[in-house]
PDB file of N, CA and C in Angstrom:
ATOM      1  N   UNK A   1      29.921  -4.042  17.003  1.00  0.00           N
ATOM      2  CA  UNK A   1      29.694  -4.216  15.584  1.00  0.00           C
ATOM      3  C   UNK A   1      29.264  -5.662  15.289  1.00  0.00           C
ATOM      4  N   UNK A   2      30.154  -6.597  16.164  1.00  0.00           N
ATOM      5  CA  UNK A   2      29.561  -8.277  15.815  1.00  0.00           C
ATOM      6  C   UNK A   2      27.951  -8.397  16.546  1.00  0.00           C
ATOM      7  N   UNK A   3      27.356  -7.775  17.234  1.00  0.00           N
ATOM      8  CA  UNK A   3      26.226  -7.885  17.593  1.00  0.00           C
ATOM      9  C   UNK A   3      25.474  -7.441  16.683  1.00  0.00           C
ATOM     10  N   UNK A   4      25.783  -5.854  16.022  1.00  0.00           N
ATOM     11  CA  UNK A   4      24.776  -5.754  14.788  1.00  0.00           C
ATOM     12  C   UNK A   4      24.928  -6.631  13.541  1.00  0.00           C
ATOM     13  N   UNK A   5      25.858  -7.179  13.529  1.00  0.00           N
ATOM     14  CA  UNK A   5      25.881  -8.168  12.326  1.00  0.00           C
ATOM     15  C   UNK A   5      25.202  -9.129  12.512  1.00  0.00           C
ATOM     16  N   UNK A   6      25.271  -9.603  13.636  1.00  0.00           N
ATOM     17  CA  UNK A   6      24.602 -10.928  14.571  1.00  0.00           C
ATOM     18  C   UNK A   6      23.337 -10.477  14.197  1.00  0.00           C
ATOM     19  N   UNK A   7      22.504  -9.483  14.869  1.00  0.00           N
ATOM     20  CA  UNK A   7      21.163  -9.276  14.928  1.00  0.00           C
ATOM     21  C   UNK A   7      20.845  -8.949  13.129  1.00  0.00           C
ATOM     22  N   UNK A   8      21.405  -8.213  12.427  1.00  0.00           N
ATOM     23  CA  UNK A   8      21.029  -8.190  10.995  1.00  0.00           C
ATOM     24  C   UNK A   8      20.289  -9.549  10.155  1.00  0.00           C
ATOM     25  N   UNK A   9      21.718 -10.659  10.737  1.00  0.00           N
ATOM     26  CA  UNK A   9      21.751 -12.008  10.417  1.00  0.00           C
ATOM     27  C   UNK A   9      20.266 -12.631  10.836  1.00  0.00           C
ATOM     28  N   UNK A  10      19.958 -12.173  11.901  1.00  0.00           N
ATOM     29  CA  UNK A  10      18.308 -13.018  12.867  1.00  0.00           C
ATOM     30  C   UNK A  10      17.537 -12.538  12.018  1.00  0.00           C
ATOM     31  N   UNK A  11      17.415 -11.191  11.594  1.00  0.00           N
ATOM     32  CA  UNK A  11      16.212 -10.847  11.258  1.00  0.00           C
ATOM     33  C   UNK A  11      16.093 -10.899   9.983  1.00  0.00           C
ATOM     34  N   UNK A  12      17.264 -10.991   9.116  1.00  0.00           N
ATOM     35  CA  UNK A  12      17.261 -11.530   8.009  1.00  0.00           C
ATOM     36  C   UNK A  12      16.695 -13.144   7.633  1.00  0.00           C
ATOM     37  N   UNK A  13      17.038 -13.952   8.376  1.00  0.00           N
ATOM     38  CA  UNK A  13      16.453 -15.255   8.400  1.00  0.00           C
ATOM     39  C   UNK A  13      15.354 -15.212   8.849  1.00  0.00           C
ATOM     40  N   UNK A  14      14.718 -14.149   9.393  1.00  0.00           N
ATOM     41  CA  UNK A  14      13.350 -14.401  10.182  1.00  0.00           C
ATOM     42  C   UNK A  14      12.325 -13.880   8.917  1.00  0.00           C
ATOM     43  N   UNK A  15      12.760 -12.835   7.996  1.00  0.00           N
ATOM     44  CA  UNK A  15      12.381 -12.322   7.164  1.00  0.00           C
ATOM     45  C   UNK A  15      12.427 -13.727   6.004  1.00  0.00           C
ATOM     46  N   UNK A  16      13.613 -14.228   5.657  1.00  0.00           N
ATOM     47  CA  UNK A  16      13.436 -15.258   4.985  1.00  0.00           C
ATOM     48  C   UNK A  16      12.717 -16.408   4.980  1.00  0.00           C
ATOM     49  N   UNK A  17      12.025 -16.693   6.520  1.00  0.00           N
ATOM     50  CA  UNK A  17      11.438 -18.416   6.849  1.00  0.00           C
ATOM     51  C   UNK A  17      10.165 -17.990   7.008  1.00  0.00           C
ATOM     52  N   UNK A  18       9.963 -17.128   7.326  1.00  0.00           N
ATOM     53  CA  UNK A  18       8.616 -16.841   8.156  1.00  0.00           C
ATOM     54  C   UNK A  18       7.543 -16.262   7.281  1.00  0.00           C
ATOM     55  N   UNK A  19       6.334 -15.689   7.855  1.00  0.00           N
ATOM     56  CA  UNK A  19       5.503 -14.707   6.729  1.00  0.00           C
ATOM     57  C   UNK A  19       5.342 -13.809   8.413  1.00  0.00           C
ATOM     58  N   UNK A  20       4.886 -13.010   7.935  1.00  0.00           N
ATOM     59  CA  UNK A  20       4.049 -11.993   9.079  1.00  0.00           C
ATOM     60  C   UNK A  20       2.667 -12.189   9.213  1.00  0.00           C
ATOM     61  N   UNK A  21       2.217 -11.799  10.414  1.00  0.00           N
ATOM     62  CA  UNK A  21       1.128 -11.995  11.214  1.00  0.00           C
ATOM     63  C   UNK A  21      -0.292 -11.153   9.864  1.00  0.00           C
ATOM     64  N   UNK A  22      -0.950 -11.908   9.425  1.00  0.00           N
ATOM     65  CA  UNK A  22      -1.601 -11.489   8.693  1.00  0.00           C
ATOM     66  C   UNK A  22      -3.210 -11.038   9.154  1.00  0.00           C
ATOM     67  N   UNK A  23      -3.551  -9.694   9.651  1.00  0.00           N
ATOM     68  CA  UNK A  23      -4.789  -9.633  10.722  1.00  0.00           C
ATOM     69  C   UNK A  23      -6.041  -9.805   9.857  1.00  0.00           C
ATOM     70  N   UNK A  24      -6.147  -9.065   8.509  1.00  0.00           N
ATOM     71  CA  UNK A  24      -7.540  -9.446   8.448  1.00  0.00           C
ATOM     72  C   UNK A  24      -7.813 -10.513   7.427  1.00  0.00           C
ATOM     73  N   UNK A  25      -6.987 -11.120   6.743  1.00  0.00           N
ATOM     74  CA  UNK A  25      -7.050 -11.915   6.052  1.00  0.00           C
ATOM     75  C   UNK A  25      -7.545 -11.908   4.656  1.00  0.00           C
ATOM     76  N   UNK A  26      -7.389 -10.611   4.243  1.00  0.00           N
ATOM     77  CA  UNK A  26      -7.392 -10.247   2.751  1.00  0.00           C
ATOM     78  C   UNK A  26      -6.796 -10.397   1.695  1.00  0.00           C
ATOM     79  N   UNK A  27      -7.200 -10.832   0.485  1.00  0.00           N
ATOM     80  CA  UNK A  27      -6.141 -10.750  -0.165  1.00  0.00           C
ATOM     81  C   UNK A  27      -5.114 -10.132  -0.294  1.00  0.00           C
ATOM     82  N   UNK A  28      -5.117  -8.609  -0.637  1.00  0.00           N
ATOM     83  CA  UNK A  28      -4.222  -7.977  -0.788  1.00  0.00           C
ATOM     84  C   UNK A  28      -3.446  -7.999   0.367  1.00  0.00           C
ATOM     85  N   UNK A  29      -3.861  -8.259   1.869  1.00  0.00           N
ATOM     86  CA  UNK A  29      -2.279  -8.520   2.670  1.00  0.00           C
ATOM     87  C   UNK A  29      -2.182 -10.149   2.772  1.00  0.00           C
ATOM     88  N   UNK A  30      -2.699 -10.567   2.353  1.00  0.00           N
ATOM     89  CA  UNK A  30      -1.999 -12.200   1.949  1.00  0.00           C
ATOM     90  C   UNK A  30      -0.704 -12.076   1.024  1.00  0.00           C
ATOM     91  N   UNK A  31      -1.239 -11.177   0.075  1.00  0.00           N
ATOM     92  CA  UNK A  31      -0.127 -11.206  -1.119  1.00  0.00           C
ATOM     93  C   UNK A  31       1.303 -10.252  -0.293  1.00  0.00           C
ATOM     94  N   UNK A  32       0.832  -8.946   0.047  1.00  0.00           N
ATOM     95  CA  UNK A  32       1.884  -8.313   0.367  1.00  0.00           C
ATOM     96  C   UNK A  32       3.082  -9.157   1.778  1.00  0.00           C
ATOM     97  N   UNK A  33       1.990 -10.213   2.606  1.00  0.00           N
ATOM     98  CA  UNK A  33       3.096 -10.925   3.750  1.00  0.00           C
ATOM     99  C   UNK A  33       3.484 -11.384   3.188  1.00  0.00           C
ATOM    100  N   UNK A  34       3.778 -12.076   1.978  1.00  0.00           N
ATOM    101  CA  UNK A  34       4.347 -12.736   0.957  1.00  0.00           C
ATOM    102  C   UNK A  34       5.488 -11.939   0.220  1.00  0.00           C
ATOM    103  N   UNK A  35       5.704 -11.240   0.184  1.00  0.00           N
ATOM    104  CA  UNK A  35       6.198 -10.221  -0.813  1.00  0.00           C
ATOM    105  C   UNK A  35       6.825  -9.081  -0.106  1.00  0.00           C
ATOM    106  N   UNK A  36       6.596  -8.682   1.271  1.00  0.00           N
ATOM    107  CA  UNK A  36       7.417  -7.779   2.016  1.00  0.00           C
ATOM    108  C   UNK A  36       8.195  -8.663   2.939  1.00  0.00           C
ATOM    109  N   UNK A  37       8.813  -7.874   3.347  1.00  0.00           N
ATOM    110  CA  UNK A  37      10.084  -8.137   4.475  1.00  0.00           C
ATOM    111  C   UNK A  37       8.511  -7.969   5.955  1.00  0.00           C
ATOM    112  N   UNK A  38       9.373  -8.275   7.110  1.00  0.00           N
ATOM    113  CA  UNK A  38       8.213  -7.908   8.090  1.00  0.00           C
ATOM    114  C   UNK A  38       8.354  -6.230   8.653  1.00  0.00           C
ATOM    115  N   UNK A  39       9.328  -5.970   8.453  1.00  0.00           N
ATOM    116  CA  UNK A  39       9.480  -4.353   8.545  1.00  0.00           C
ATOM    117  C   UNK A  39       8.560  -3.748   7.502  1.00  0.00           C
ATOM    118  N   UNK A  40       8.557  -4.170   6.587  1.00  0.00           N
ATOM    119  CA  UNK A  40       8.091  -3.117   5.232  1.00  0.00           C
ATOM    120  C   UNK A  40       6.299  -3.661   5.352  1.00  0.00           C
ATOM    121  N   UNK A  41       5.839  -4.807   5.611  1.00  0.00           N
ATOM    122  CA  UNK A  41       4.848  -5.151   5.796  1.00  0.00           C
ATOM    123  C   UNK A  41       4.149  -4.505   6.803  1.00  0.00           C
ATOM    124  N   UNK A  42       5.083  -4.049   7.929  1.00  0.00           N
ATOM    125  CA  UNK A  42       4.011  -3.556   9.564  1.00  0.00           C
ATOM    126  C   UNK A  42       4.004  -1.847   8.712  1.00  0.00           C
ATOM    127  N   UNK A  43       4.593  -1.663   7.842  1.00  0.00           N
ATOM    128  CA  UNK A  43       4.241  -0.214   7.422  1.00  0.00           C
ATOM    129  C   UNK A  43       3.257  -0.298   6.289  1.00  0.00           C
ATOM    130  N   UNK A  44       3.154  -1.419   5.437  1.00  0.00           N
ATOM    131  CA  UNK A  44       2.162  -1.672   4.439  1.00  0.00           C
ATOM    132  C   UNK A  44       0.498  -1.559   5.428  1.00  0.00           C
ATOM    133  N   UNK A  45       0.776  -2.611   6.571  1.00  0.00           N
ATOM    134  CA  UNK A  45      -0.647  -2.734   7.625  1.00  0.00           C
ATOM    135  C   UNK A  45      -1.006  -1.411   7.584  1.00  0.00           C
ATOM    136  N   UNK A  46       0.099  -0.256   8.267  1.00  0.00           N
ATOM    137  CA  UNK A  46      -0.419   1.134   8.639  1.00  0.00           C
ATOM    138  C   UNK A  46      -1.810   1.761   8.081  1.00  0.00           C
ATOM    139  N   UNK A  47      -0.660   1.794   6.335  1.00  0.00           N
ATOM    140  CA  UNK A  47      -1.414   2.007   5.039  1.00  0.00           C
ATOM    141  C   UNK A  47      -2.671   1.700   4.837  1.00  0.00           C
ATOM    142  N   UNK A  48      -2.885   0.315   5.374  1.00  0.00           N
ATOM    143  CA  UNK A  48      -4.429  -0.444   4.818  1.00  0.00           C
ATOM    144  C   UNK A  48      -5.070  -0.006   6.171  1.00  0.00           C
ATOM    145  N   UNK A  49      -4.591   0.175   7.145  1.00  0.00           N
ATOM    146  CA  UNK A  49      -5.472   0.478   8.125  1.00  0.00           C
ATOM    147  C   UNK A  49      -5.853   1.742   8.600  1.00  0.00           C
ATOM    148  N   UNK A  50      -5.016   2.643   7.741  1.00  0.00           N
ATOM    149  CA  UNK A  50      -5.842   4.226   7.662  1.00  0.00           C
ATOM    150  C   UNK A  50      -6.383   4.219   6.704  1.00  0.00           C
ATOM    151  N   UNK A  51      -6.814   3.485   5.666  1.00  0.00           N
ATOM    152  CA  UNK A  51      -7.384   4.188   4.627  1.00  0.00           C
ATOM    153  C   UNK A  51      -9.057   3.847   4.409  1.00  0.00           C
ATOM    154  N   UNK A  52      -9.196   3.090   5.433  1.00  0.00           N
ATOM    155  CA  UNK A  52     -11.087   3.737   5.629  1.00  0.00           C
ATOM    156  C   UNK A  52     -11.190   4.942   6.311  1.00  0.00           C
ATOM    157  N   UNK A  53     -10.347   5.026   7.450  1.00  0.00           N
ATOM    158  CA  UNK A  53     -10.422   6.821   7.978  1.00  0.00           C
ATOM    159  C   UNK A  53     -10.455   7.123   7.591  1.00  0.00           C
ATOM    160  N   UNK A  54      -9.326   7.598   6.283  1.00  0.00           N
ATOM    161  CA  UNK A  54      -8.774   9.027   5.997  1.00  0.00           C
ATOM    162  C   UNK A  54      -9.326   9.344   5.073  1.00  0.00           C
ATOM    163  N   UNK A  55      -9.478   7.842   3.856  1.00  0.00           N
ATOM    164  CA  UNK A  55      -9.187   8.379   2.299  1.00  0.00           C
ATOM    165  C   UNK A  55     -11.149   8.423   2.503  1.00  0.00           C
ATOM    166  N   UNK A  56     -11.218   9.243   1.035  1.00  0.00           N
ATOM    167  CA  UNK A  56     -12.897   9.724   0.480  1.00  0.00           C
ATOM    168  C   UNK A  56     -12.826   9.565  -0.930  1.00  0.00           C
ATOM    169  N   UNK A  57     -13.501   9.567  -1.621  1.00  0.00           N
ATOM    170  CA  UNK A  57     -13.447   9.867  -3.213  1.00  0.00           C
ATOM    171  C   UNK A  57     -14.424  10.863  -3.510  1.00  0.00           C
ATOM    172  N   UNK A  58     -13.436  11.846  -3.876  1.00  0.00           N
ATOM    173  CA  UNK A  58     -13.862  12.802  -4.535  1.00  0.00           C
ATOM    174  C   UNK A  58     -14.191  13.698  -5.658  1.00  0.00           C
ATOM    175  N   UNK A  59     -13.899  12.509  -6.765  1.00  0.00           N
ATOM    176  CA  UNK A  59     -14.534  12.761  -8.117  1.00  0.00           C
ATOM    177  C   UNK A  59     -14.127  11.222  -8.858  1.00  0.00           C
ATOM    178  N   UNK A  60     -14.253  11.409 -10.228  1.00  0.00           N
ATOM    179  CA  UNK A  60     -14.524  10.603 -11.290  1.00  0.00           C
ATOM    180  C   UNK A  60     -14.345  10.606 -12.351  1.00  0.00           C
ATOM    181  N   UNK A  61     -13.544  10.389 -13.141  1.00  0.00           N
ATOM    182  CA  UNK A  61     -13.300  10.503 -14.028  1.00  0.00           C
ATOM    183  C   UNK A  61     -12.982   9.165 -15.686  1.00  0.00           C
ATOM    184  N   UNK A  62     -12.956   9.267 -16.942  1.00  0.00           N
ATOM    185  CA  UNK A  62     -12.632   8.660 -17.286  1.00  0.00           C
ATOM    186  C   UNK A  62     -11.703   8.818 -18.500  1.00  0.00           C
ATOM    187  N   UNK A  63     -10.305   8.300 -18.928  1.00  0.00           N
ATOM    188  CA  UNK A  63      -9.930   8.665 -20.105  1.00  0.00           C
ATOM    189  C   UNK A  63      -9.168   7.598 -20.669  1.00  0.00           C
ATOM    190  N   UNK A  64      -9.621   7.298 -22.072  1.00  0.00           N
ATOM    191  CA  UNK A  64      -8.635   6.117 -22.946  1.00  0.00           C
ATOM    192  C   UNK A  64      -8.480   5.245 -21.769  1.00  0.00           C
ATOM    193  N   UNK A  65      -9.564   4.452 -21.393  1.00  0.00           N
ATOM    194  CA  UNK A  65      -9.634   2.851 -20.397  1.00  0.00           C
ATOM    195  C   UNK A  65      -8.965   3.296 -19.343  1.00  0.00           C
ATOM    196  N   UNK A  66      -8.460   4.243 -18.801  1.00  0.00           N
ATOM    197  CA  UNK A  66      -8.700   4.895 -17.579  1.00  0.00           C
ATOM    198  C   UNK A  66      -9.471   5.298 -16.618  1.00  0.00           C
ATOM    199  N   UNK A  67      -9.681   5.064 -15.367  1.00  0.00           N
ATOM    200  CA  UNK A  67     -10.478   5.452 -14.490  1.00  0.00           C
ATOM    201  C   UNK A  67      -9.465   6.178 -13.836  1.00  0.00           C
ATOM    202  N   UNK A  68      -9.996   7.423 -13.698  1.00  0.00           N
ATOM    203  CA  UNK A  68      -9.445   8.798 -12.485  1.00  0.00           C
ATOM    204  C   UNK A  68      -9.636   8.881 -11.828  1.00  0.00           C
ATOM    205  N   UNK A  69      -9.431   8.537 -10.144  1.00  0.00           N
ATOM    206  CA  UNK A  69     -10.157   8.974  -9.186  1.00  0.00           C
ATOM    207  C   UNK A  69      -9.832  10.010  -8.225  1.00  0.00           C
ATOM    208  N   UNK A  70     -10.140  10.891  -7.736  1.00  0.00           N
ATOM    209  CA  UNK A  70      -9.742  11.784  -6.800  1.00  0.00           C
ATOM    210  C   UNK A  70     -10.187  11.218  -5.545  1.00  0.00           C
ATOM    211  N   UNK A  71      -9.220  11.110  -4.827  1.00  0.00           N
ATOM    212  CA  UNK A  71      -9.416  10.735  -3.726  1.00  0.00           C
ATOM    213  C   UNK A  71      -8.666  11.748  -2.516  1.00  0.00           C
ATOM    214  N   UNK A  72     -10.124  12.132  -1.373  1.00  0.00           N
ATOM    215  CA  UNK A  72      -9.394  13.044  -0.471  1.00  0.00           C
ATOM    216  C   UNK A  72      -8.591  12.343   0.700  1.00  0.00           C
ATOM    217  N   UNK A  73      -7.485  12.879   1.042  1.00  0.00           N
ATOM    218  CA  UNK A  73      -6.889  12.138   2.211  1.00  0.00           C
ATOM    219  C   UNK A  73      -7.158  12.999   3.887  1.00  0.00           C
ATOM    220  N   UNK A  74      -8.341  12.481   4.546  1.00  0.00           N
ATOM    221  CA  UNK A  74      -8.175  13.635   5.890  1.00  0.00           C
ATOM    222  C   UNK A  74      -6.939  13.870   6.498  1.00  0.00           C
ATOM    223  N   UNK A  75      -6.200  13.209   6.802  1.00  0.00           N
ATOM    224  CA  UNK A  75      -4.983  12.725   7.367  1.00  0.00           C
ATOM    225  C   UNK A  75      -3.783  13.796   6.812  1.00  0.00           C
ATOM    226  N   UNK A  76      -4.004  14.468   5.258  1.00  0.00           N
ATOM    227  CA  UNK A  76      -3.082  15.459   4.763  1.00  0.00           C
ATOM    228  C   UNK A  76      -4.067  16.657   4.870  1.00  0.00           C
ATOM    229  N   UNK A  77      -4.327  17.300   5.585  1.00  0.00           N
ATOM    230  CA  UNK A  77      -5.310  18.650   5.636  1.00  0.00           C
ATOM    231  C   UNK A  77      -6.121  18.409   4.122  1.00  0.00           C
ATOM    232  N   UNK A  78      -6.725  17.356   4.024  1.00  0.00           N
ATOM    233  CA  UNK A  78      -7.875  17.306   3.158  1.00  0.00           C
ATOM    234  C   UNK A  78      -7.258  17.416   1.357  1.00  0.00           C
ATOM    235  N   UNK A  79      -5.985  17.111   1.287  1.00  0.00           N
ATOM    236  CA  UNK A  79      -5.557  17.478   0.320  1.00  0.00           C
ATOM    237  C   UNK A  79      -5.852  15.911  -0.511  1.00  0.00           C
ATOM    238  N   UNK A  80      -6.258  16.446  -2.201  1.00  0.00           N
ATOM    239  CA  UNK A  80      -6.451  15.398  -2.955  1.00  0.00           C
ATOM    240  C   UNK A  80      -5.560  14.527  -4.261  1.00  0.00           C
ATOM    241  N   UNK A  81      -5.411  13.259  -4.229  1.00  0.00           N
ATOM    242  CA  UNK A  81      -4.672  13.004  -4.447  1.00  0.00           C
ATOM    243  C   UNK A  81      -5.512  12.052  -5.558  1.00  0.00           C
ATOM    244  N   UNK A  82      -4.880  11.894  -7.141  1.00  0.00           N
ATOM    245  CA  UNK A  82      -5.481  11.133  -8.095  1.00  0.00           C
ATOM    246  C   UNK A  82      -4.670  10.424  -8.655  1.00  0.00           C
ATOM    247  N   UNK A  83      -5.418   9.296  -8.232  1.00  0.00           N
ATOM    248  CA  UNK A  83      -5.273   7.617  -8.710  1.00  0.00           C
ATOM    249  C   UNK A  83      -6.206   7.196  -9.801  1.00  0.00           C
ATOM    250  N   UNK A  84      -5.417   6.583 -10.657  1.00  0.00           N
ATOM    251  CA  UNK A  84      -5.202   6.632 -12.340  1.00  0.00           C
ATOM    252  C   UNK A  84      -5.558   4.564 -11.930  1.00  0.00           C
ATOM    253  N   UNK A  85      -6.388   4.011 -12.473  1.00  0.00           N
ATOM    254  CA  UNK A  85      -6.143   2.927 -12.799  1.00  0.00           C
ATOM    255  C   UNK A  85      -6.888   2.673 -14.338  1.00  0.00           C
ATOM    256  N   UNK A  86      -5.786   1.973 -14.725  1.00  0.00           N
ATOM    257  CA  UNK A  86      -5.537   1.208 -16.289  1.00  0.00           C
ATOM    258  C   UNK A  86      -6.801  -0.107 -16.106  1.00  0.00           C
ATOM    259  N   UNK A  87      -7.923   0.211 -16.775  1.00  0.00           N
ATOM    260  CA  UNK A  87      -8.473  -1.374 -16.651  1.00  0.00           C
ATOM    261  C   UNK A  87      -8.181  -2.638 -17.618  1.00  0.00           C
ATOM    262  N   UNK A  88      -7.167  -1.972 -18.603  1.00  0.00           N
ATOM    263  CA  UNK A  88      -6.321  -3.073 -19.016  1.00  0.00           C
ATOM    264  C   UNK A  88      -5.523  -3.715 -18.422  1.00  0.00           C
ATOM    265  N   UNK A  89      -4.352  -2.700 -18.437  1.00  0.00           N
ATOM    266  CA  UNK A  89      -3.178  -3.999 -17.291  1.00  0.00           C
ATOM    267  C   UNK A  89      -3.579  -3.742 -16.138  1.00  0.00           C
ATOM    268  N   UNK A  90      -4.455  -3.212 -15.982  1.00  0.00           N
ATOM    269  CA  UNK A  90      -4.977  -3.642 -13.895  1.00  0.00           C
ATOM    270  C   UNK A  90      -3.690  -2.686 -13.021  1.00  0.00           C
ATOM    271  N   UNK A  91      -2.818  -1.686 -14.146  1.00  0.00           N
ATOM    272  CA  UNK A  91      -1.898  -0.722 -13.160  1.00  0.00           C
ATOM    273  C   UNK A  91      -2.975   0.056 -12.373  1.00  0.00           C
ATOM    274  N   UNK A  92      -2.356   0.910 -11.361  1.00  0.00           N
ATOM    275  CA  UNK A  92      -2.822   1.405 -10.492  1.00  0.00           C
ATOM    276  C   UNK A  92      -1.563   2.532  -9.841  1.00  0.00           C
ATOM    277  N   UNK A  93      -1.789   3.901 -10.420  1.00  0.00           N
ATOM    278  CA  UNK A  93      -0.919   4.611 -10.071  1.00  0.00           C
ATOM    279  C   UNK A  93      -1.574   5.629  -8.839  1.00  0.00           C
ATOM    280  N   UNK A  94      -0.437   6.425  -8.001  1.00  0.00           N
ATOM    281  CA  UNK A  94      -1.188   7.668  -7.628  1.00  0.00           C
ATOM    282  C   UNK A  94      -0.336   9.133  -7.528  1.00  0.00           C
ATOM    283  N   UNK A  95      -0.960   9.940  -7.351  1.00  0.00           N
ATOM    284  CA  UNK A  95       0.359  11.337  -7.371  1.00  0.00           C
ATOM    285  C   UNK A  95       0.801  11.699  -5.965  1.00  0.00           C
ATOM    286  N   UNK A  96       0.761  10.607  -5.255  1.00  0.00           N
ATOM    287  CA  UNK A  96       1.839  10.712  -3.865  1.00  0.00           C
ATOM    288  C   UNK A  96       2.843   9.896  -4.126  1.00  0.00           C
ATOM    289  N   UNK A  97       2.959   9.241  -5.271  1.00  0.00           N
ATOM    290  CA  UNK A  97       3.736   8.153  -5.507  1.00  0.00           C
ATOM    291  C   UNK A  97       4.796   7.669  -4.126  1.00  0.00           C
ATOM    292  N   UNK A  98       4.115   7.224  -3.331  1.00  0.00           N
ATOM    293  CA  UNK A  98       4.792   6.331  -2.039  1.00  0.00           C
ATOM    294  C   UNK A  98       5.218   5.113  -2.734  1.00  0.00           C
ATOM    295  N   UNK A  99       4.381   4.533  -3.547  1.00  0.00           N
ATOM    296  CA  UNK A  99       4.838   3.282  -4.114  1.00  0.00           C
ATOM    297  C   UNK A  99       6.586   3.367  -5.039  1.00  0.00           C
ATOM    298  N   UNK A 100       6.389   4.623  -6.049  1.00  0.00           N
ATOM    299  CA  UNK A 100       7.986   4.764  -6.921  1.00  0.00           C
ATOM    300  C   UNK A 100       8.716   5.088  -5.861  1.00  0.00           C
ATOM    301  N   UNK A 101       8.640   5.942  -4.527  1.00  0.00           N
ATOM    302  CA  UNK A 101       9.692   5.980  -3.696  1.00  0.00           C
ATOM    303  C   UNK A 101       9.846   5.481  -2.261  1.00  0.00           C
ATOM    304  N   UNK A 102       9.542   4.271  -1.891  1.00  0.00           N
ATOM    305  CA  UNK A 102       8.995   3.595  -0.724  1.00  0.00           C
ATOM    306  C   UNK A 102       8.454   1.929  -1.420  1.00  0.00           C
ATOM    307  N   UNK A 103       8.256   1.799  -2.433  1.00  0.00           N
ATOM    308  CA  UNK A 103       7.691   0.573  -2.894  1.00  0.00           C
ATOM    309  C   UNK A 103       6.615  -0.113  -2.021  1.00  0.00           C
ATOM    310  N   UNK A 104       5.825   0.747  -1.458  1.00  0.00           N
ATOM    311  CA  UNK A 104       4.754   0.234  -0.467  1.00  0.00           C
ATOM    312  C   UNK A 104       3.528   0.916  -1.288  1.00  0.00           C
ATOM    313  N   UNK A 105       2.357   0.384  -1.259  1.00  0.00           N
ATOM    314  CA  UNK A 105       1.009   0.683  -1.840  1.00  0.00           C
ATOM    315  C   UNK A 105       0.603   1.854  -0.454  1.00  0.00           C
ATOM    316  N   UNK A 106      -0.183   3.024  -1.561  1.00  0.00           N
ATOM    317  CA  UNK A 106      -0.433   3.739  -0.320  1.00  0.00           C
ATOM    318  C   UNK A 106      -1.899   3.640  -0.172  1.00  0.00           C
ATOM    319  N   UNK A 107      -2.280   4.445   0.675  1.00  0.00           N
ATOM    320  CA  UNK A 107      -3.491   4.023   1.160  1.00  0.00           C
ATOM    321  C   UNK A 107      -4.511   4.771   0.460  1.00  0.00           C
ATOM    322  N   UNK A 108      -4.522   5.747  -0.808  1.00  0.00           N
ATOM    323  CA  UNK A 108      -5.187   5.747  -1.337  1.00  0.00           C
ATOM    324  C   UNK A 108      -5.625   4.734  -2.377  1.00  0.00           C
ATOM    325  N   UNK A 109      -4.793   4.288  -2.957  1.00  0.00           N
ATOM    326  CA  UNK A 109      -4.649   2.780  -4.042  1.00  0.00           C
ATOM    327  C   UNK A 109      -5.380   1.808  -3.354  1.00  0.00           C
ATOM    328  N   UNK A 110      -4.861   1.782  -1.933  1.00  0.00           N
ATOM    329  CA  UNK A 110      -5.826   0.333  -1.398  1.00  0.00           C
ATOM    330  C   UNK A 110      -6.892   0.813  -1.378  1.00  0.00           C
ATOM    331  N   UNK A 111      -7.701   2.117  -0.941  1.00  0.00           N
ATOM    332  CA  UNK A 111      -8.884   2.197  -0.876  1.00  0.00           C
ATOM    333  C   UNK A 111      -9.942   2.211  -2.178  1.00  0.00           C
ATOM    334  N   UNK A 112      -9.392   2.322  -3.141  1.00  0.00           N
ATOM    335  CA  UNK A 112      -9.463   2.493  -4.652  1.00  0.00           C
ATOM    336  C   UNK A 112      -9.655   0.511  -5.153  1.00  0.00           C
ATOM    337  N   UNK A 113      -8.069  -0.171  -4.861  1.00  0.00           N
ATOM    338  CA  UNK A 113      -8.520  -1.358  -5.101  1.00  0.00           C
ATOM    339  C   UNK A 113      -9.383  -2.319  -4.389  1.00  0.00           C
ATOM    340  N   UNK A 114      -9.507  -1.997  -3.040  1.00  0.00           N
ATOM    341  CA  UNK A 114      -9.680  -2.620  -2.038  1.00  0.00           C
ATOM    342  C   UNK A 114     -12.065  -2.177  -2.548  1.00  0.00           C
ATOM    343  N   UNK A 115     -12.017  -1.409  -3.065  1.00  0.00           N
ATOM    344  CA  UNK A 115     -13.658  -1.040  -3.296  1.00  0.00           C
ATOM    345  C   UNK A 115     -13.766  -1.680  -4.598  1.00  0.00           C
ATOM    346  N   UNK A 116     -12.901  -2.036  -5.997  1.00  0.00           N
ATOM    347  CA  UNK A 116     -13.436  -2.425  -7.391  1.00  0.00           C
ATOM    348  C   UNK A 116     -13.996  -3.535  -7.338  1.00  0.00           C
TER     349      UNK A 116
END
């Protein structure tokens, strides 16, 4: 038990001093090594790094300063998923909501913000 406390303790300080290895040098993972733990960050990378594979956009939409986008995910048997961004407050929702339960951006959102 004092070893997992021990090791909790390391990686907690390592999480606190450090940033994570940032590969392509984008904004958006500038901001997120900043802002995640390095656990939650190597799963944020995943995210940004499937979503030229997977994600597509597959329609368009617009309502009350809304942009709709349908976006297909290959990666879920082609199933589509729509991301809502506000061009007022610059929100950015989607209906996999990984972000309300995981607090990580999913990889349709990045492919959505990562193109405006």
């Amino acid at each position: 038990m004092e070893q997992r406390r021990y090791n909790q303790r390391f990686l907690d300080a390592a999480s606190d001093n450090t940033l994570p290895e940032v590969s392509s040098k984008t904004m958006i993972e500038k901001h997120a090594s900043k802002i995640y733990t390095h656990t939650v960050f190597d799963e944020f990378l995943e995210q940004v790094q499937a979503a030229p594979c997977s994600c597509a956009v597959r329609g368009f939409s617009e309502q009350e300063n809304v942009d709709i986008i349908g976006v297909e995910d290959a990666y879920k048997q082609r199933r589509i998923f729509q991301v809502a961004h506000n061009n007022e407050s610059l929100e950015t929702t989607c209906t996999c909501k990984m972000f309300e339960m995981k607090g990580i951006l999913c990889k349709q959102i990045i492919w959505i913000i990562s193109g405006k």
